[in-house]
Structures are given as structure tokens and as C-alpha cells.
N, C-alpha and C. Protein backbone atom coordinates (compact mmCIF):
# COMPACT_ATOMS: atom_id res chain seq x y z
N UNK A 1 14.95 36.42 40.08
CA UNK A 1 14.54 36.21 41.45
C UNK A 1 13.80 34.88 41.55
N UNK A 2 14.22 33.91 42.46
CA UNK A 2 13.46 32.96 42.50
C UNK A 2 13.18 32.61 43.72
N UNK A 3 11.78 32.30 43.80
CA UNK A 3 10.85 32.20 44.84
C UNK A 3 11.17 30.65 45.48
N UNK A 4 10.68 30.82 46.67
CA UNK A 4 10.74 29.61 47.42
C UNK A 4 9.98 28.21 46.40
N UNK A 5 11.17 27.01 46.17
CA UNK A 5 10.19 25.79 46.16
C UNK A 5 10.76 25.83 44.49
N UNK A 6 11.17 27.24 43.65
CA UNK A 6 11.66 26.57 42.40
C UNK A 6 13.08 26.54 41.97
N UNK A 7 13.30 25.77 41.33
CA UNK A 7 14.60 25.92 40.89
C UNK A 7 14.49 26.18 39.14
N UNK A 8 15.55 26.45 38.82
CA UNK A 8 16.32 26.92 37.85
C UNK A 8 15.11 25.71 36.77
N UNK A 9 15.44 24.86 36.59
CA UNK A 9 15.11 23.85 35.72
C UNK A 9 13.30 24.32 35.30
N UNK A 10 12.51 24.58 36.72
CA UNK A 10 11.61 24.91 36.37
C UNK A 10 11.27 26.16 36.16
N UNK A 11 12.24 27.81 36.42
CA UNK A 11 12.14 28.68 35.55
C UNK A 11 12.39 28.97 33.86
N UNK A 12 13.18 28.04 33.51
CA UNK A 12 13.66 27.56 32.33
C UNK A 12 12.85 26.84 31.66
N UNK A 13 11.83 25.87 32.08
CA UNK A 13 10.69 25.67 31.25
C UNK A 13 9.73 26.40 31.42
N UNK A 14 9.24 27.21 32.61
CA UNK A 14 7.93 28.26 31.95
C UNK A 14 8.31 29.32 30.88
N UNK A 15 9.87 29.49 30.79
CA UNK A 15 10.26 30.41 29.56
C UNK A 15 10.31 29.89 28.47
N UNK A 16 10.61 28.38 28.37
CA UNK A 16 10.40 27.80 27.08
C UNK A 16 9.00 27.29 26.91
N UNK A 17 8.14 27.49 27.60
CA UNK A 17 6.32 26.50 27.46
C UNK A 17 6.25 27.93 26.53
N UNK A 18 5.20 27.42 25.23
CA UNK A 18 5.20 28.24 24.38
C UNK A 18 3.41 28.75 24.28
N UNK A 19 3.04 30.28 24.23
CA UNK A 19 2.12 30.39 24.41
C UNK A 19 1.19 30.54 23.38
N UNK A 20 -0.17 30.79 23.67
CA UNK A 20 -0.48 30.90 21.93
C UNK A 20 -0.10 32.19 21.23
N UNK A 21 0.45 32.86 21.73
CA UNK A 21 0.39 34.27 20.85
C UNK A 21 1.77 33.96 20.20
N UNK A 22 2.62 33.02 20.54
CA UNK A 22 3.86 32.60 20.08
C UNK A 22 3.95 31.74 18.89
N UNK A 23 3.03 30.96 19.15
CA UNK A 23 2.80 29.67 18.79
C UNK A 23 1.91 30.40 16.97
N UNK A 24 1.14 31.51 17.59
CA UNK A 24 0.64 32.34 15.94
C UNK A 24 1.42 33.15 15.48
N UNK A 25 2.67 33.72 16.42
CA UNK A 25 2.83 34.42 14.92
C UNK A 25 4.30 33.35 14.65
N UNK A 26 4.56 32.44 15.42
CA UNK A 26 5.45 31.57 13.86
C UNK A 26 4.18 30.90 13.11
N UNK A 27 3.18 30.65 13.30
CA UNK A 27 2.18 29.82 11.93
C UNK A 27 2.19 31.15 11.05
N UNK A 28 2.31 32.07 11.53
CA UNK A 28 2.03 33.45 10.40
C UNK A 28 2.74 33.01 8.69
N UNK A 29 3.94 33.22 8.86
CA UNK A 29 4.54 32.46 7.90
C UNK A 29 4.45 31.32 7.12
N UNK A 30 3.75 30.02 7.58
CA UNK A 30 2.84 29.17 7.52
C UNK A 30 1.90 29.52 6.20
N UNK A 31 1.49 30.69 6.07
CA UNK A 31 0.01 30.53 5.82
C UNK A 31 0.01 31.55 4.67
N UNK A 32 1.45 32.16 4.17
CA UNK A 32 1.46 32.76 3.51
C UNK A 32 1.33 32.37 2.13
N UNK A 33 1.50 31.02 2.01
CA UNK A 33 1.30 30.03 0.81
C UNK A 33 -0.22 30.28 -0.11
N UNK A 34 -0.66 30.50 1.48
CA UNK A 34 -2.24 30.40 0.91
C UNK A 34 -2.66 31.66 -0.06
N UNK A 35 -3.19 31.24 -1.23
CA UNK A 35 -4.22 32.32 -2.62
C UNK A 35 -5.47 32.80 -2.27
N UNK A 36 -5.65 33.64 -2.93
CA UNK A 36 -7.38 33.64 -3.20
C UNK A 36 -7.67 32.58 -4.21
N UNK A 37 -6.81 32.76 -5.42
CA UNK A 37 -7.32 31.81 -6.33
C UNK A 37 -7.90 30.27 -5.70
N UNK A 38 -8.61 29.81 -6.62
CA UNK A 38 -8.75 28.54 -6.41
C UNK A 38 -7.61 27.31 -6.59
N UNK A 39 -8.14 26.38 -6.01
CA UNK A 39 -6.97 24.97 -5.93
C UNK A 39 -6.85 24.38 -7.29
N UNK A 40 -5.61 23.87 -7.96
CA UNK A 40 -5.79 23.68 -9.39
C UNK A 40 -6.59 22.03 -8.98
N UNK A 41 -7.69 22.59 -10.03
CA UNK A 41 -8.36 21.13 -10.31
C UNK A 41 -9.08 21.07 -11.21
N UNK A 42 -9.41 20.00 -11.59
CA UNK A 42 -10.39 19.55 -13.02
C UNK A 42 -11.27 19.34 -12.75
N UNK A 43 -12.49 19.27 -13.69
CA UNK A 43 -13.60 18.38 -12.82
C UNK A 43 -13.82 17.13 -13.74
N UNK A 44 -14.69 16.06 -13.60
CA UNK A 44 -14.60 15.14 -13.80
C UNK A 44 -16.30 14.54 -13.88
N UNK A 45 -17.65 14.69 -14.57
CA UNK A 45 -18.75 14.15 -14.29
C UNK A 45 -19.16 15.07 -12.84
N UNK A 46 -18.87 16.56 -12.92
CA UNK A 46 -19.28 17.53 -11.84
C UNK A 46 -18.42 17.30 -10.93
N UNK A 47 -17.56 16.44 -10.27
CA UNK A 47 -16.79 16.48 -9.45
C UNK A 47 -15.51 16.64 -9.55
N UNK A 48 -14.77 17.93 -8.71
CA UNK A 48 -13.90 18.65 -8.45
C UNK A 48 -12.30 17.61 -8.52
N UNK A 49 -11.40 16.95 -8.71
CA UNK A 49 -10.51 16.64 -8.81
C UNK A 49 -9.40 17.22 -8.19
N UNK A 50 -8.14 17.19 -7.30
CA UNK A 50 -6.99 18.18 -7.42
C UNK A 50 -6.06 17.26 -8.89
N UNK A 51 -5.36 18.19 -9.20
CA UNK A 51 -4.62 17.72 -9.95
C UNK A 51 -3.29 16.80 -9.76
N UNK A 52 -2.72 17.03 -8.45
CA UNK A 52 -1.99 16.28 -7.98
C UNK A 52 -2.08 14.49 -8.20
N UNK A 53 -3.96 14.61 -7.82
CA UNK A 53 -4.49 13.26 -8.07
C UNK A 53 -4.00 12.27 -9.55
N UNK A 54 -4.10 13.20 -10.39
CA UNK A 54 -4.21 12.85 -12.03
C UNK A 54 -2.58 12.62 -12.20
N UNK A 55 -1.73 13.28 -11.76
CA UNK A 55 -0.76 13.03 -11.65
C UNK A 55 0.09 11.83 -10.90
N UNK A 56 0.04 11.66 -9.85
CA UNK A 56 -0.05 10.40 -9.13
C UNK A 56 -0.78 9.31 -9.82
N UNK A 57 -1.78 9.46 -9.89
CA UNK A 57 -1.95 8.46 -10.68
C UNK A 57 -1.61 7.83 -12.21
N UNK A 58 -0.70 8.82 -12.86
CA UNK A 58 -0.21 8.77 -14.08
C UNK A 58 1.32 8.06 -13.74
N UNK A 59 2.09 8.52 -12.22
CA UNK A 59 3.22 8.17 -12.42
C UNK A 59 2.95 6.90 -11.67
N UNK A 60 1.86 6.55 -11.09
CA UNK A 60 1.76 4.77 -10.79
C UNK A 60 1.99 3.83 -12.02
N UNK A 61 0.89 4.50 -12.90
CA UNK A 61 0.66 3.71 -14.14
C UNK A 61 1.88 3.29 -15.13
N UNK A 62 3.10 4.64 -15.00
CA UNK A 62 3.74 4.31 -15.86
C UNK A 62 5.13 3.80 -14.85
N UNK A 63 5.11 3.78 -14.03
CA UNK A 63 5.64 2.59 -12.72
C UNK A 63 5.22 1.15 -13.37
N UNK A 64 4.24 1.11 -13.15
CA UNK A 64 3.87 -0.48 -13.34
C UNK A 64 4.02 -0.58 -15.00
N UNK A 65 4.18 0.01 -15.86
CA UNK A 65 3.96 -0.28 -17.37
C UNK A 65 5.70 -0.83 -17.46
N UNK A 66 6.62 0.50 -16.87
CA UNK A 66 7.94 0.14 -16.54
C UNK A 66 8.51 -1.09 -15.92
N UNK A 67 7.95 -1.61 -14.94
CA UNK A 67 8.24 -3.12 -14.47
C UNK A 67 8.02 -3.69 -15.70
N UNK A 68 6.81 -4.10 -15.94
CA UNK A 68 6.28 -5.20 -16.96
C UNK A 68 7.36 -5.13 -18.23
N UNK A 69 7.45 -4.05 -18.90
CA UNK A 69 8.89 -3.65 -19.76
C UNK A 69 10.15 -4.23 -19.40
N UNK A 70 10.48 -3.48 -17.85
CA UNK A 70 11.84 -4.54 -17.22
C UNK A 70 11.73 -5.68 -17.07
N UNK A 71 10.93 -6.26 -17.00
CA UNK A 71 10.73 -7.76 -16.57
C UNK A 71 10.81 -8.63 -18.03
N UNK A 72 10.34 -7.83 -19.31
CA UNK A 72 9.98 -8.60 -20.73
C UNK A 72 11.49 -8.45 -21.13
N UNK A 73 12.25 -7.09 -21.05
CA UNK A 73 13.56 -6.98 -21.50
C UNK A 73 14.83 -7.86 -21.19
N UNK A 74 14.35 -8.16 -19.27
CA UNK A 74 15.66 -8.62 -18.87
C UNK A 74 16.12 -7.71 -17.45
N UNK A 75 15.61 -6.19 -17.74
CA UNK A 75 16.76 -5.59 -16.81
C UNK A 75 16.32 -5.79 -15.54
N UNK A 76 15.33 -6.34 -15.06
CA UNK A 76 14.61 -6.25 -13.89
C UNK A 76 15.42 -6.82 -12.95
N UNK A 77 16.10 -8.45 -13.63
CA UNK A 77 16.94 -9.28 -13.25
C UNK A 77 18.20 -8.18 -12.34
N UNK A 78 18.74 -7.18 -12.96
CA UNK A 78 19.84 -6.49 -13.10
C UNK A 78 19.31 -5.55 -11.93
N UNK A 79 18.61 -4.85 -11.69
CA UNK A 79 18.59 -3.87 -10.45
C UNK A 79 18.68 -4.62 -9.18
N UNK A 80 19.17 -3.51 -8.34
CA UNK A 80 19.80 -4.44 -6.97
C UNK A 80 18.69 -3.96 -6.05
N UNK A 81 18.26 -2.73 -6.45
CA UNK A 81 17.26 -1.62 -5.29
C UNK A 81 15.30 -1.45 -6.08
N UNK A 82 14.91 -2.70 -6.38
CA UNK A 82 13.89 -2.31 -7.50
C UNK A 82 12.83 -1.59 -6.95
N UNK A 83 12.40 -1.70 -5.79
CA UNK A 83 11.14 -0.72 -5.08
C UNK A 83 11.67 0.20 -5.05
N UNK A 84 13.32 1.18 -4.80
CA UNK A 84 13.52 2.36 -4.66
C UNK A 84 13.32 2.60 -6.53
N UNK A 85 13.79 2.07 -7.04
CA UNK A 85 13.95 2.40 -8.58
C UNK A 85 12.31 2.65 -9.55
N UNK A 86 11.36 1.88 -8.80
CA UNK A 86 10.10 1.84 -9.30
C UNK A 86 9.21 3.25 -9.09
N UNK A 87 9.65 3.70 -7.43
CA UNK A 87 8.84 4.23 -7.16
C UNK A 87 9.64 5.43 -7.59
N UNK A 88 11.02 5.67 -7.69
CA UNK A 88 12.12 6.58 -7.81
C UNK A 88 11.11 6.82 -10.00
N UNK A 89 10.73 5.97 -10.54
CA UNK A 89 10.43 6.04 -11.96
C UNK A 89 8.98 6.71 -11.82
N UNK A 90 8.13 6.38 -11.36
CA UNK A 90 6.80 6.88 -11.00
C UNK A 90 6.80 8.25 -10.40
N UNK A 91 7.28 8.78 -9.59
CA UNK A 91 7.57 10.04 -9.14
C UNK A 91 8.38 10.94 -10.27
N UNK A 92 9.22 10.43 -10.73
CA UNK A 92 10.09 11.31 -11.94
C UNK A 92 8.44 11.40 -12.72
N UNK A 93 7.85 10.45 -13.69
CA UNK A 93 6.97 10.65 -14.34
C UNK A 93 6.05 11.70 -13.82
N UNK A 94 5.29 11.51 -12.40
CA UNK A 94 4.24 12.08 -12.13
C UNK A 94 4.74 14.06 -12.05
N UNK A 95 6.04 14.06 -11.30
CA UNK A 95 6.59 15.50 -11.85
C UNK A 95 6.92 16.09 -13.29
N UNK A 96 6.84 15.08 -13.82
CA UNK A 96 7.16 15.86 -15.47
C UNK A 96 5.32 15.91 -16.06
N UNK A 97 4.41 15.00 -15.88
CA UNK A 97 3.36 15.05 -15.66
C UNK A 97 2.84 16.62 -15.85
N UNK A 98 3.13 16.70 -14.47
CA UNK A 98 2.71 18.25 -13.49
C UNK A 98 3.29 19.69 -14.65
N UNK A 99 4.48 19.25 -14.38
CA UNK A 99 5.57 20.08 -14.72
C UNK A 99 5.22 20.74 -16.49
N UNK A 100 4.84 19.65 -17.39
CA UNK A 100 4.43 19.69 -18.30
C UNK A 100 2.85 20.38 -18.82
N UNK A 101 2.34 19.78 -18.04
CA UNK A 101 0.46 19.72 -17.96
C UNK A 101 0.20 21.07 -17.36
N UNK A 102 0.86 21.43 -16.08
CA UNK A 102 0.46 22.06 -15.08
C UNK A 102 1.00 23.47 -14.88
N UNK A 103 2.59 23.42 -15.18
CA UNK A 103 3.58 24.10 -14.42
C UNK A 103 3.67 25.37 -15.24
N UNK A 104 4.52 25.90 -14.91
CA UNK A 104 4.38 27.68 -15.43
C UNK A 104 4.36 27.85 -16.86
């Protein structure tokens, strides 16, 4: 039934405007990730670390150790894509990192 003054277009968006009770229970699912346990981390001189950190920062390091290597060898010359390949080497590292250090 539609009342004087609306049309279609604007019954069709108050059915799609999303309300909050909608809007919580899709975050429901969201949030199922979440533990009691604590967040994996180290500490470091009393301060808390995530581990992600240590990791990232391991696959920078061996990013840049990898250039300096490509660059002394030669092959550096030879890649066509070197920022995808650098950061594509640093990410492989920092998951085996994890994967190794961390993982099940």
C-alpha cells in the first residue's frame, strides 16, 4: 500500500536502510574469531609485543638482505617486476617465520 507522495523507489530504500538490530546480528559472525586466550605475544624489556610484529619485521630484513644478494649476483639486472618480487620474498619469509616459530 502506498501512501500519498511515495513512490516505489522510496519504499524500496526504507526496506533496504539497514537497522541496528540487522546491522548486529551480521557482526555476530564477525566476532566469533574472538578467544579468551590471550593475543600471541612476547614481551620484550616488560613490554608486550604481537608477534606478527617480529615477523614482519624478519621478512623486511630478509627482503632487503635478498636485494643486496641480487644486486652482488647479477639477477637483480634480470627481474622485470622487482618491487612485486621483493615484497612477494619478504612476505613468503615473514609466513614461514610465523608458520615455523608460531604455527600449530
Amino acid at each position: 500500500m502506498m501512501l500519498t507522495g511515495q513512490t516505489h523507489s522510496d519504499q524500496f530504500g526504507r526496506m533496504l536502510r539497514p537497522s541496528a538490530r540487522h546491522i548486529g546480528f551480521c557482526a555476530t559472525p564477525l566476532l566469533s574469531g574472538c578467544a579468551a586466550q590471550s593475543a600471541p605475544t612476547f614481551s620484550i624489556f616488560g613490554a608486550y609485543f604481537p608477534d606478527w610484529m617480529l615477523c614482519g619485521m624478519i621478512g623486511v630484513a630478509v627482503a632487503v638482505g635478498l636485494r643486496v644478494l641480487f644486486l652482488i649476483s647479477g639477477i637483480d639486472s634480470v627481474l622485470s617486476l622487482r618491487l612485486f618480487t621483493y615484497v612477494s620474498l619478504g612476505i613468503i619469509a615473514a609466513l614461514l617465520v610465523w608458520l615455523i616459530a608460531f604455527g600449530p
